[in-house]
Protein backbone atom coordinates (compact mmCIF):
# COMPACT_ATOMS: atom_id res chain seq x y z
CA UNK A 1 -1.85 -58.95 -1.24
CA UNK A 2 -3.73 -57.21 1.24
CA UNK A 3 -7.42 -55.36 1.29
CA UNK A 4 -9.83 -53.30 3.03
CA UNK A 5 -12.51 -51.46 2.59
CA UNK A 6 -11.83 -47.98 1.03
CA UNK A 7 -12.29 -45.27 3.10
CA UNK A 8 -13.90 -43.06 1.13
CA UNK A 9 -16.88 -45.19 -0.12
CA UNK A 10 -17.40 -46.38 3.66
CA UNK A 11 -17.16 -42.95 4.74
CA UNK A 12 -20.18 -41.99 2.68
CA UNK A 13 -22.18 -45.13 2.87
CA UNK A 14 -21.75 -45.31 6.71
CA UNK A 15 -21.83 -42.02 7.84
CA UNK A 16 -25.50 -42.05 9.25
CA UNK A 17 -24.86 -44.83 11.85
CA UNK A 18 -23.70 -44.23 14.98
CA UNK A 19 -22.54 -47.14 18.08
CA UNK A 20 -25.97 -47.99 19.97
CA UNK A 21 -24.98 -47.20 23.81
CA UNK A 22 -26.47 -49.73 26.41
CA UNK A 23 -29.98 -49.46 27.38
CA UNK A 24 -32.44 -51.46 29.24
CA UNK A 25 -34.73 -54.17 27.13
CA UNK A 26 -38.25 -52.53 26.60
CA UNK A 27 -41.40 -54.02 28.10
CA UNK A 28 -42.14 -57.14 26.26
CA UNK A 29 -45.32 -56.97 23.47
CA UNK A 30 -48.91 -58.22 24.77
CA UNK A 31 -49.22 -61.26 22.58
CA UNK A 32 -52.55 -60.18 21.23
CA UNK A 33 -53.29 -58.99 17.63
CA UNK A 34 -55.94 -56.78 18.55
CA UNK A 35 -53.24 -54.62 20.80
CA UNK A 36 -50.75 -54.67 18.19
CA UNK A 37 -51.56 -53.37 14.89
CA UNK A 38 -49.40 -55.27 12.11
CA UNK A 39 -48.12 -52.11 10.54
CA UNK A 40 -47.20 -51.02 14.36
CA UNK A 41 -45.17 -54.44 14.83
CA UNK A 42 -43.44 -54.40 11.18
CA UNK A 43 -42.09 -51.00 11.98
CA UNK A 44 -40.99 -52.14 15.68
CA UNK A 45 -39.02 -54.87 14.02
CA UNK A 46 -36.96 -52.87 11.33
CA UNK A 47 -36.39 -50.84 14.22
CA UNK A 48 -34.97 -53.29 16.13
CA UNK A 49 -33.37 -54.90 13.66
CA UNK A 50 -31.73 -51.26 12.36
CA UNK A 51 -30.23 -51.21 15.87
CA UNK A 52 -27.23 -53.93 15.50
CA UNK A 53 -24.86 -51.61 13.43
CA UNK A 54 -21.63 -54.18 13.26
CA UNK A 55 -20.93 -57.47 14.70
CA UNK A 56 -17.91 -59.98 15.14
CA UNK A 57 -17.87 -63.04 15.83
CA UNK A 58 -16.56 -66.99 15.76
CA UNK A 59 -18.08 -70.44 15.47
CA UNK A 60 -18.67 -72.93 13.03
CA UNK A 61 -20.51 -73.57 9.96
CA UNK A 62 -22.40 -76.49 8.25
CA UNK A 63 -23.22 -77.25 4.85
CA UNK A 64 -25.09 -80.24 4.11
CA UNK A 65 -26.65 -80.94 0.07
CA UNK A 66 -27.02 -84.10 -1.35
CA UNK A 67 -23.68 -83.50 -3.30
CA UNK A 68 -21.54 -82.18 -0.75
CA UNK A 69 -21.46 -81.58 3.37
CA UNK A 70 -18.52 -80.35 5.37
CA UNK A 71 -18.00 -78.24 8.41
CA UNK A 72 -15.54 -74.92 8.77
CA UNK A 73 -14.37 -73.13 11.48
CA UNK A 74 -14.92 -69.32 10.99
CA UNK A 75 -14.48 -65.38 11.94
CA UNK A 76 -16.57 -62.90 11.09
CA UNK A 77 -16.60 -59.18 10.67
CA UNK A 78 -20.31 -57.37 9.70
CA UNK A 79 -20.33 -53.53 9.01
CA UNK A 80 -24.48 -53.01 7.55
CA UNK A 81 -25.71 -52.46 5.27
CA UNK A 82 -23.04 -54.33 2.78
CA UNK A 83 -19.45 -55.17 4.36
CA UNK A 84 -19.17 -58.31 5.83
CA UNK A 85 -15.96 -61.08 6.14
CA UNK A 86 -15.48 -64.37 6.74
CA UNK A 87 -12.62 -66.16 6.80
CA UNK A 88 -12.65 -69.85 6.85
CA UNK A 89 -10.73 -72.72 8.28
CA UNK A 90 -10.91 -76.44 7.77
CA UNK A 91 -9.87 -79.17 10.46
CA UNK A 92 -6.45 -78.76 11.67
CA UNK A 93 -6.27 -75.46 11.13
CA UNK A 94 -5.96 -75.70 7.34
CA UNK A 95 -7.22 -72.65 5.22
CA UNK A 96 -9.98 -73.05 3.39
CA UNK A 97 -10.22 -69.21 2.44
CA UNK A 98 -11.93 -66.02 2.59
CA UNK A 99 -14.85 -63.97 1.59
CA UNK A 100 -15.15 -60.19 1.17
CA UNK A 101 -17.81 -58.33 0.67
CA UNK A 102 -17.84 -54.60 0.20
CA UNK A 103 -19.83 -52.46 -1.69
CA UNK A 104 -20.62 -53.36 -4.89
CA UNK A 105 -17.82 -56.11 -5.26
CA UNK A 106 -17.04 -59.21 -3.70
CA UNK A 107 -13.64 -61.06 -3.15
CA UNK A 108 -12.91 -64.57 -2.58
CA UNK A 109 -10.08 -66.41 -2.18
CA UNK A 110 -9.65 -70.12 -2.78
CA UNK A 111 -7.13 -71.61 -0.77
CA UNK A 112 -6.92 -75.12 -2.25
CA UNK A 113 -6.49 -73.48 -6.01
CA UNK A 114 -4.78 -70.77 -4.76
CA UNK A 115 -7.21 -68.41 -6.76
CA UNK A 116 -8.50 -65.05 -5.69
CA UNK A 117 -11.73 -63.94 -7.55
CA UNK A 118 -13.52 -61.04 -7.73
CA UNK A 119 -16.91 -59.97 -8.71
CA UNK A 120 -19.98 -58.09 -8.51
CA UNK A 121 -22.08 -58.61 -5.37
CA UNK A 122 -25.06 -57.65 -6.63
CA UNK A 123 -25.21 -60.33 -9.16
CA UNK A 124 -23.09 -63.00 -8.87
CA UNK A 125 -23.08 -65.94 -6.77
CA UNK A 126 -20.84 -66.73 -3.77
CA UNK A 127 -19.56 -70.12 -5.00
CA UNK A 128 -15.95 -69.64 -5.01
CA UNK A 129 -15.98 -70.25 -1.42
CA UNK A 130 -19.69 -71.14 -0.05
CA UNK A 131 -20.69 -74.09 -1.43
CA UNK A 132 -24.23 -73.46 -2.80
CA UNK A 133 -25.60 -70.70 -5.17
CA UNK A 134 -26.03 -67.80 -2.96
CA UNK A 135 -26.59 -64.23 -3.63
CA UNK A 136 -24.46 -61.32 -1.46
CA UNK A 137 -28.25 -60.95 0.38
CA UNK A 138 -28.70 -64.62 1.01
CA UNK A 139 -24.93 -65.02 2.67
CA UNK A 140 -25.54 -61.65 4.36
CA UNK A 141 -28.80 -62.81 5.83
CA UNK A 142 -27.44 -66.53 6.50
CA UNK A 143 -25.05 -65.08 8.94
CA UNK A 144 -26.47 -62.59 10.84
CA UNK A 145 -30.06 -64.05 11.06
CA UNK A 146 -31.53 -60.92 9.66
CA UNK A 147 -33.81 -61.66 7.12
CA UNK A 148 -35.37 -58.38 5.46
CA UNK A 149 -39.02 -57.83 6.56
CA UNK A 150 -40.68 -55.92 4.49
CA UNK A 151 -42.15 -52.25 4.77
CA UNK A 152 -44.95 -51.39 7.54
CA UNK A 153 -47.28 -50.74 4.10
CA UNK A 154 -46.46 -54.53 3.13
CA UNK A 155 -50.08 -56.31 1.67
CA UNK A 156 -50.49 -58.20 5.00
CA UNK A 157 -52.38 -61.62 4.15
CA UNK A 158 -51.97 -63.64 7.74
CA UNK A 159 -51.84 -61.90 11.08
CA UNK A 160 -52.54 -64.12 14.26
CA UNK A 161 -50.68 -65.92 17.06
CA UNK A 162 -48.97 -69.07 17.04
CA UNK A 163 -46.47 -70.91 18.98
CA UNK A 164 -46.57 -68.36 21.53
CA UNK A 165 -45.42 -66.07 19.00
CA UNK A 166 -46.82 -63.51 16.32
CA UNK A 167 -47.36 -64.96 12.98
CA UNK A 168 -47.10 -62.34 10.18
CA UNK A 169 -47.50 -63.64 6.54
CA UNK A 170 -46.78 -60.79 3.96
CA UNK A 171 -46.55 -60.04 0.00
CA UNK A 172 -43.16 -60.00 -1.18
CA UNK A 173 -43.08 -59.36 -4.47
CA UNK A 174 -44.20 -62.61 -6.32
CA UNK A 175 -43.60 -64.50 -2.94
CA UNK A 176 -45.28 -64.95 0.50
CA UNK A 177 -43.06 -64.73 3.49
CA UNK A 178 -44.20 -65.50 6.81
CA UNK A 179 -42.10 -64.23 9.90
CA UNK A 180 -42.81 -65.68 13.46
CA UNK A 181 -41.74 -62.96 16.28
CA UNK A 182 -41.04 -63.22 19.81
CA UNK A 183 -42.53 -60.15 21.75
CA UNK A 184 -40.39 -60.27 24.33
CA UNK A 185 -37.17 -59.18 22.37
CA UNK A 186 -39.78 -58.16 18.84
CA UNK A 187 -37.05 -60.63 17.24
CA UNK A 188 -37.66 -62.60 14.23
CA UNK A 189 -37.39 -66.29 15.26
CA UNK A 190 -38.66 -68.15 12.19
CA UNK A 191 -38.89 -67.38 8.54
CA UNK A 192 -40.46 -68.91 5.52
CA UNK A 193 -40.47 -67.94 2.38
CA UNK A 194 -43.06 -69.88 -0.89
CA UNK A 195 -43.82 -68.61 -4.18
CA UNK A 196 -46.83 -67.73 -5.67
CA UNK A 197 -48.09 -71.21 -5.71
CA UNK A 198 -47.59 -72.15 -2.12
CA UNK A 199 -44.30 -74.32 -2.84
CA UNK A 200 -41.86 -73.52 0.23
CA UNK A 201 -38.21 -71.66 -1.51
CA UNK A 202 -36.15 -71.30 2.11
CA UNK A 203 -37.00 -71.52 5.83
CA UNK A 204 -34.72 -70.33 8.72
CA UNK A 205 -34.73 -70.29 12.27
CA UNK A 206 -32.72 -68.27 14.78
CA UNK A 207 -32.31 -68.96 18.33
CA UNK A 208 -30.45 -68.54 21.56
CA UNK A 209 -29.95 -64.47 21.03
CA UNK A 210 -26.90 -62.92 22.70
CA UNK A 211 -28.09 -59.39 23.83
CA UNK A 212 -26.50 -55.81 24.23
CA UNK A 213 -28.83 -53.47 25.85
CA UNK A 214 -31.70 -53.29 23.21
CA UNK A 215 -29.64 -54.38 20.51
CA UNK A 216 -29.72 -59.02 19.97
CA UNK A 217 -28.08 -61.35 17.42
CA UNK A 218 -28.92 -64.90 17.76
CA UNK A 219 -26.02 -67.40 17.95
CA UNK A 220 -27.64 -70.49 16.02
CA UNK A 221 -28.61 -69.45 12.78
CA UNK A 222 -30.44 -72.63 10.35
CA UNK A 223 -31.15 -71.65 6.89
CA UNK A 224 -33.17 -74.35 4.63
CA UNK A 225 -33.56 -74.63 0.79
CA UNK A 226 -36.12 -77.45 0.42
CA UNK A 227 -36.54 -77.76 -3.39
CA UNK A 228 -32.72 -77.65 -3.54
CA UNK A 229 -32.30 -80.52 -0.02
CA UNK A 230 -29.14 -77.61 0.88
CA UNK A 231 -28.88 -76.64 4.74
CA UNK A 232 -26.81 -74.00 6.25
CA UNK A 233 -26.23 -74.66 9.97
CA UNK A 234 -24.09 -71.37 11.76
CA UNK A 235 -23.32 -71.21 15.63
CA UNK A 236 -21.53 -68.69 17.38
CA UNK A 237 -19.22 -69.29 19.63
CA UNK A 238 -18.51 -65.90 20.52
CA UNK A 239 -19.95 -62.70 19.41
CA UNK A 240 -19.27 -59.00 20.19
CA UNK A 241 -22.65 -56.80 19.00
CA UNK A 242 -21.97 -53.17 17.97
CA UNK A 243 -17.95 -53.04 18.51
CA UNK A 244 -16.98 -49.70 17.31
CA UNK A 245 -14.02 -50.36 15.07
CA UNK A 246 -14.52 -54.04 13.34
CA UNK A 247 -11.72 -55.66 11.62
CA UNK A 248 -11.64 -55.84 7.46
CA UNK A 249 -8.52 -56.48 7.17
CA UNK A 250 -7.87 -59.76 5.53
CA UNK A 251 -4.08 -61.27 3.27
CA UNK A 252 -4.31 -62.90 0.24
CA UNK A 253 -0.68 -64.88 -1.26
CA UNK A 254 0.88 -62.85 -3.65
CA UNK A 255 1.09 -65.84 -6.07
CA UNK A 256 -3.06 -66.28 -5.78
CA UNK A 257 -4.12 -66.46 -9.58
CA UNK A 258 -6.65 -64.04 -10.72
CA UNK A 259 -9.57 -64.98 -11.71
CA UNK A 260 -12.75 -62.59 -12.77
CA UNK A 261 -16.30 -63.73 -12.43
CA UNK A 262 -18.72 -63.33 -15.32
């Protein structure tokens, strides 16, 4: 069994982005908030952030909960805003399966049960293959370190400087998330995200960006869910930012037993 995208639904959803050429990095930000209006800096962000169109790349991952911890060897393929694959191998060489995401659907397949499963992104978990509870968002963002800030009119509660960065602590929905960016790159280094009472829901940290022009991707990637003690650890060992034509193309046994989500 084989799969890819179909052309017609990428066709449509993809047919406003175009390969970012080359450029020369922009003069880094003044580190002062009285230079940079928030709003100003929000909207240089998604702007940045807009710029990495597709990525590949290899490394390893990490999981680490107190009921389970492992390591995985893996290849990626990223298409924004929602195709992504990553295929998964275990010491040795030994399968450990796939994930694809396109669309509205998700497809996973198990190689120790020799299951395929398929599902709605949107609202099902990734647990077939990732080992927590995460959303199609949450494994997007875990693996391209680009967590969603929100829209230049976001209800802006903290805006000052810290660690030699900008500190930026925004509404989000019932939640306050708090984004630490560089100004030399206007790269989102830190993240942490609380509810409504303060109580801290998932931290990540990105670091050691490989770089294209204007366009960056960081190669160590940490995710944190405190009130859950889970840990998602990612480091590129190679990356190629903005390749023109990345590979979706993925086998699945012809055996593989069916399964559907809820």
């Amino acid at each position: 069994m084989t799969g890819r995208p179909g052309s017609s639904a990428l066709v449509a959803a993809f047919s406003v982005l175009t390969f970012v050429s080359c450029a020369h990095r922009p003069p880094a930000l003044i580190l002062d908030t009285s230079a940079v209006e928030p709003a100003s800096l929000i909207e240089m962000v998604r702007t940045h952030s807009a710029q990495l169109k597709t990525l590949e790349g290899s490394g390893t991952v990490s999981f680490d909960s107190p009921d389970f911890g492992g390591t995985a060897a893996f290849d990626l393929s990223l298409r924004k805003p929602d195709s992504l694959l990553i295929v998964l191998e275990g010491p040795f060489g030994i399968d450990i399966g796939s994930l694809f995401l396109g669309g509205d659907e998700y497809v996973a397949f198990n190689a120790s049960e020799n299951s395929v499963m398929t599902g709605d992104a949107r609202s099902n978990t990734m647990r077939a293959i990732i080992p927590f509870d995460l959303t199609f968002a949450e494994v997007l963002d875990a693996f391209t370190g680009s967590f969603r800030i929100p829209e230049p009119g976001a209800d802006v509660l903290t805006y000052a400087v810290a660690d030699d960065r900008f500190l930026l602590r925004v509404r989000c929905g019932s939640r306050i998330c708090s984004y630490w960016i560089d100004p030399q790159n206007v790269q989102v280094t830190r993240v942490e995200i609380a509810g409504s009472n303060g109580d801290q829901i998932a931290e990540a940290a990105f670091s050691s960006f490989a770089e294209e022009g204007e366009v960056s991707a960081p190669r160590r990637i940490v995710v944190w869910f405190p009130p859950e003690q889970k840990q998602i650890s990612i480091v590129f060992g190679s990356v190629s930012i903005n390749p023109e034509t990345p590979s979706f193309s993925y086998s699945i046994p012809s055996d593989a037993k069916p399964v559907r989500s809820r």
